[in-house]
C-alpha atoms as a PDB file:
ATOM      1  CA  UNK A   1       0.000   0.000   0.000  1.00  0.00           C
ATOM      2  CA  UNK A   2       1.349   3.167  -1.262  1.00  0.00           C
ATOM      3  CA  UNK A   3       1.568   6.559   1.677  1.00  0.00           C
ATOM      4  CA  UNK A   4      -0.899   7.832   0.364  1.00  0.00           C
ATOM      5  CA  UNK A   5      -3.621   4.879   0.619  1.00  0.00           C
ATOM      6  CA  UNK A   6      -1.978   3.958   4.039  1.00  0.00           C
ATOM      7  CA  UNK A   7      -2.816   8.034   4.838  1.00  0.00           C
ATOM      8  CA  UNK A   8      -6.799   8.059   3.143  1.00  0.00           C
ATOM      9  CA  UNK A   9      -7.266   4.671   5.209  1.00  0.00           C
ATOM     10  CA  UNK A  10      -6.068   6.356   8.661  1.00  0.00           C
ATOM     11  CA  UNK A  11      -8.116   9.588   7.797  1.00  0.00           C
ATOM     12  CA  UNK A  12     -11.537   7.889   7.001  1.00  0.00           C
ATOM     13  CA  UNK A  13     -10.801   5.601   9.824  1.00  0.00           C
ATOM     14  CA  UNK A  14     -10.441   8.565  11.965  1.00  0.00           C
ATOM     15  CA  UNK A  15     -13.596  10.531  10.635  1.00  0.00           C
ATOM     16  CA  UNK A  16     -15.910   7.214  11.219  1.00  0.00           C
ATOM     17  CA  UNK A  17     -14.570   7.140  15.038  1.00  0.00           C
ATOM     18  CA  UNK A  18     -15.295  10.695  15.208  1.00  0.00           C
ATOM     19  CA  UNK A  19     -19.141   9.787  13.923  1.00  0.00           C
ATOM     20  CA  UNK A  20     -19.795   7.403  16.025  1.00  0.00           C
ATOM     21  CA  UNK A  21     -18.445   8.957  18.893  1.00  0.00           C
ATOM     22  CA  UNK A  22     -20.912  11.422  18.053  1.00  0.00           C
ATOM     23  CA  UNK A  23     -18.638  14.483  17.033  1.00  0.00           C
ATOM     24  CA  UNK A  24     -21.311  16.348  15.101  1.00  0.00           C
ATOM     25  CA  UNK A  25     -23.473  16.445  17.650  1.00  0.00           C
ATOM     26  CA  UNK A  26     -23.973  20.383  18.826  1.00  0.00           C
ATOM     27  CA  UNK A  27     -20.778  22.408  19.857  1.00  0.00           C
ATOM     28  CA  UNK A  28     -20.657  23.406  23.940  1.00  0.00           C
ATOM     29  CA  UNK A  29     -19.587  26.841  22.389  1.00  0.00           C
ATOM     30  CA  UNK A  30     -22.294  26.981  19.900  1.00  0.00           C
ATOM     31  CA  UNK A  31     -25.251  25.218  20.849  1.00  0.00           C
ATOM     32  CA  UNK A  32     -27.468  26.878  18.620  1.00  0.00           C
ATOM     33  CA  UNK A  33     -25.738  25.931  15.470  1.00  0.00           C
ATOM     34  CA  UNK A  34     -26.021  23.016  13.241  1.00  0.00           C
ATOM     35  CA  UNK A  35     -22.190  21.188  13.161  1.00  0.00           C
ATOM     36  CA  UNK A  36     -21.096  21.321   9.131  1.00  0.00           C
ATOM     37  CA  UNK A  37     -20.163  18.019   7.782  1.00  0.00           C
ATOM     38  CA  UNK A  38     -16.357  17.453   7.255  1.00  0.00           C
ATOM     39  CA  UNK A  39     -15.889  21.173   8.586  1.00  0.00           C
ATOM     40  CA  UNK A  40     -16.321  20.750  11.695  1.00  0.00           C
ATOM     41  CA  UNK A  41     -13.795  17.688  11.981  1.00  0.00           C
ATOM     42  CA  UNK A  42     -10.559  17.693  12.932  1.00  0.00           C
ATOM     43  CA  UNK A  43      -9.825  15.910   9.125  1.00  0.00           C
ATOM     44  CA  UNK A  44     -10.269  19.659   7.342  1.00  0.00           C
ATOM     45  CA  UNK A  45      -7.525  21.401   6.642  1.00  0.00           C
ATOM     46  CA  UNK A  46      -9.299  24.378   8.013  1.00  0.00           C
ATOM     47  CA  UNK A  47     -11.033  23.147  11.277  1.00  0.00           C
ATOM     48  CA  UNK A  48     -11.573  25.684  14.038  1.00  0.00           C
ATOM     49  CA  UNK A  49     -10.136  28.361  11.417  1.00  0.00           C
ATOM     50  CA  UNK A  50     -13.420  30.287  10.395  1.00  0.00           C
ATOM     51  CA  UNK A  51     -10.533  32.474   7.886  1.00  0.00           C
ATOM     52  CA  UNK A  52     -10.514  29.211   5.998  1.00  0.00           C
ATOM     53  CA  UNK A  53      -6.735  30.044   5.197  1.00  0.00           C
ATOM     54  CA  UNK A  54      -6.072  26.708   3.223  1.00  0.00           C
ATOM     55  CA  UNK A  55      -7.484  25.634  -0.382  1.00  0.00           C
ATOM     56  CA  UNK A  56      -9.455  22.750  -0.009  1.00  0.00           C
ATOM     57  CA  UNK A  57      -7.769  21.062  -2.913  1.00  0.00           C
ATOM     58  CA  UNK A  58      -5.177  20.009  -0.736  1.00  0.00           C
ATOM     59  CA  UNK A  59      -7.401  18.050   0.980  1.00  0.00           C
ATOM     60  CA  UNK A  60      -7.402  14.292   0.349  1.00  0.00           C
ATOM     61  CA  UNK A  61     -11.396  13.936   0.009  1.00  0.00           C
ATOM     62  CA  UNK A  62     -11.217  16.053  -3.001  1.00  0.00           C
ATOM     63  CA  UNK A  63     -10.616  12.715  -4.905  1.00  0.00           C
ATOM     64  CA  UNK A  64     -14.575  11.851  -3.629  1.00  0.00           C
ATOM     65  CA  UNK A  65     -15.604  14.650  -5.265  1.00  0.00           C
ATOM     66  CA  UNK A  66     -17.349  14.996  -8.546  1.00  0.00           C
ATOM     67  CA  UNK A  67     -15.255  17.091 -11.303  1.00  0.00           C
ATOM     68  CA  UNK A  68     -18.623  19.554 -11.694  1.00  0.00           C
ATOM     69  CA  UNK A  69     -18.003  20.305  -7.753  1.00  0.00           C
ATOM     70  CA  UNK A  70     -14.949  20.486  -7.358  1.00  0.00           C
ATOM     71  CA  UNK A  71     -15.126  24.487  -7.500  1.00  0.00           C
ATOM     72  CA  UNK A  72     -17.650  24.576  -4.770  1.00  0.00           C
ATOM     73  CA  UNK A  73     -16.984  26.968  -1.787  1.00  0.00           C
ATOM     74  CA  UNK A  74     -17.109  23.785   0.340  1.00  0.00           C
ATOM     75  CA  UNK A  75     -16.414  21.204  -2.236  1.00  0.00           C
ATOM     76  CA  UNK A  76     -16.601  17.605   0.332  1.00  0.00           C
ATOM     77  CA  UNK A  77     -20.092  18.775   0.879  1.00  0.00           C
ATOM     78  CA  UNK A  78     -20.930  17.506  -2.893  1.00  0.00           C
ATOM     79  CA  UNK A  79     -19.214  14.064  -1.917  1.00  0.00           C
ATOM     80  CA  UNK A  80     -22.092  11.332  -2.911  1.00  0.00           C
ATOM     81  CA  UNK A  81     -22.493   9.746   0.099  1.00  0.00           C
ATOM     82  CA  UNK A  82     -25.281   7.316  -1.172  1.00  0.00           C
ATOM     83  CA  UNK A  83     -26.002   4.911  -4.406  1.00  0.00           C
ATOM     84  CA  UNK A  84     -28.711   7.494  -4.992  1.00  0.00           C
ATOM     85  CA  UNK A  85     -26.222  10.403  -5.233  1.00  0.00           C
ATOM     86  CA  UNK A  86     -27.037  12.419  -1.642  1.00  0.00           C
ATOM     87  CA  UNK A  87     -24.802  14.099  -0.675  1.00  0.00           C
ATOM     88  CA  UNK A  88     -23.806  16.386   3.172  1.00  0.00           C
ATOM     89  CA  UNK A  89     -25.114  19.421   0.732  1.00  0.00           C
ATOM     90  CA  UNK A  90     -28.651  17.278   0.286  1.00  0.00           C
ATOM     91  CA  UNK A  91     -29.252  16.090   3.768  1.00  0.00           C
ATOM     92  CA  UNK A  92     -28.628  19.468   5.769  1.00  0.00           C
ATOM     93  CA  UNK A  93     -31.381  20.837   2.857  1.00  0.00           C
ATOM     94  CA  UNK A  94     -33.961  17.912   3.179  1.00  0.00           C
ATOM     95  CA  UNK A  95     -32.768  15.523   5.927  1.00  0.00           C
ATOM     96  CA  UNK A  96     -31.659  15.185   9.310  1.00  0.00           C
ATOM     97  CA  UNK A  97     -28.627  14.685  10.988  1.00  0.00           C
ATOM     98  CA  UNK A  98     -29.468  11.666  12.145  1.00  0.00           C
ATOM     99  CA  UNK A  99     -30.009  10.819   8.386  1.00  0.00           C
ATOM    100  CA  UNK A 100     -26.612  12.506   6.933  1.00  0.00           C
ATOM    101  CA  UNK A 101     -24.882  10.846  10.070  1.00  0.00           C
ATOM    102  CA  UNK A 102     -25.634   7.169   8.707  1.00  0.00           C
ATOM    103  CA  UNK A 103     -25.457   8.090   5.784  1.00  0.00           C
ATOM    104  CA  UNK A 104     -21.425   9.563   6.348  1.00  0.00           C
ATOM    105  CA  UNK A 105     -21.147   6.352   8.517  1.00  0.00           C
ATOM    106  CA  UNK A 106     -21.876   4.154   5.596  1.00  0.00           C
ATOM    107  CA  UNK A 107     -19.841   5.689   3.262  1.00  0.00           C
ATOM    108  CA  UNK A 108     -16.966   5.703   5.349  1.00  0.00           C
ATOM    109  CA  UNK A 109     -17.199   1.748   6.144  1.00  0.00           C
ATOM    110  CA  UNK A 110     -17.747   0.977   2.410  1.00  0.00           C
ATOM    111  CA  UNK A 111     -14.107   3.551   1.249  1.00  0.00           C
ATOM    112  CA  UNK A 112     -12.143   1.531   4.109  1.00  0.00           C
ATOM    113  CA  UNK A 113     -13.179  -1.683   3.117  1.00  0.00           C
ATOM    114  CA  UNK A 114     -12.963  -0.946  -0.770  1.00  0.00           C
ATOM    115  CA  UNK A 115      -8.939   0.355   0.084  1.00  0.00           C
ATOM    116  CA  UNK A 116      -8.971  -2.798   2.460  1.00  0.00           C
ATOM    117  CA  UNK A 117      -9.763  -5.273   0.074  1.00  0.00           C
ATOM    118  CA  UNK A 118      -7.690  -3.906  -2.362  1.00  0.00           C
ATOM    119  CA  UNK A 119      -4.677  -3.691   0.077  1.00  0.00           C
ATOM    120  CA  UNK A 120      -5.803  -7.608   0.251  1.00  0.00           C
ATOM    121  CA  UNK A 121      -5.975  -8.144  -3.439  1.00  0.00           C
ATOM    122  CA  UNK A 122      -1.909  -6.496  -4.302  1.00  0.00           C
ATOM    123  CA  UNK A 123      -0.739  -8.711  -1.543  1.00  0.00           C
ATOM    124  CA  UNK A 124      -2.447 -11.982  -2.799  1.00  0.00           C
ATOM    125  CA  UNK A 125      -1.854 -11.687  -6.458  1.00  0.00           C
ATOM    126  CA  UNK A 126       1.919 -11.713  -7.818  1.00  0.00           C
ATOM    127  CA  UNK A 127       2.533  -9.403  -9.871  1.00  0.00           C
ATOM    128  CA  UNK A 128       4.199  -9.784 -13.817  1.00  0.00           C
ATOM    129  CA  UNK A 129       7.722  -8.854 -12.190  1.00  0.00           C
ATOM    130  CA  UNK A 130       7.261 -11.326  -9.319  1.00  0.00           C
ATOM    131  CA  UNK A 131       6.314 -14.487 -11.067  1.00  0.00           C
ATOM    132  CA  UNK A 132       9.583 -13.490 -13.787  1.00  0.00           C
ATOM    133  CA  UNK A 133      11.885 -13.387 -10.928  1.00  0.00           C
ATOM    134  CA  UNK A 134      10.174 -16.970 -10.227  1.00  0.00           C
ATOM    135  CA  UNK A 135      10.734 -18.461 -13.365  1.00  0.00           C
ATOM    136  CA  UNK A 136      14.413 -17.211 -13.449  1.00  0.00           C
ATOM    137  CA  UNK A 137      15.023 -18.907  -9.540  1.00  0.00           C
ATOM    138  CA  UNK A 138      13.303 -22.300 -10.740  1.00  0.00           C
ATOM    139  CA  UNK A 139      10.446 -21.650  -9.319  1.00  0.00           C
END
């Protein structure tokens, strides 16, 4: 696994621990606000910084997101999070956060296991190079 899958696994790791342990539930400091999806986790570049100093194209979710979004003032928010195509954007319009919650939870499990399994899959299946060095030791 390359640094950078080995870093994506850790992050989305960390951002499904920080759902479950209910991290977007309402701030001490600001009760009265709705938490923001992705912003309001430790995993943005620009969390607790409402100057938003950093682009988010450094940001390693901006592979999730579609090409058409990627300009977006808060691009992860257009991340499809569903089969059906909702997205953080869709739920805080017409769902709950209950709803956008399982929904984040979901996708989460289903990117770790897809760059879990494929971990799996390199390590199982020689590659060309591999079974050539074989043939050359007599094996």
């Amino acid at each position: 696994m390359t640094q950078e899958e080995c870093d994506m696994l850790e992050m989305l790791k960390f951002e499904l621990k920080f759902v479950e342990d209910g991290g977007y539930g309402r701030s001490t400091r600001t009760p009265w606000m709705a938490t923001r999806t992705f912003q309001d986790s430790p995993i943005c570049l620009n969390f607790d910084d409402p100057t938003r100093p950093h682009s988010c194209s450094g940001c390693m979710l901006m592979q999730f997101v579609p090409q058409e979004r990627k300009n977006e003032d808060v691009p992860c928010w257009f991340i499809p999070l569903s089969e059906n195509g909702e997205t953080a954007d869709y739920y805080s319009r017409c769902g709950t956060q209950l709803e956008l919650e399982e929904a984040l939870a979901s996708w989460l499990r289903n990117q770790i296991r897809r760059i879990e399994e494929g971990r799996l899959a390199k390590m199982q299946i020689p590659s060309e190079e591999d079974v050539e060095v074989g043939r050359l030791a007599g094996t």
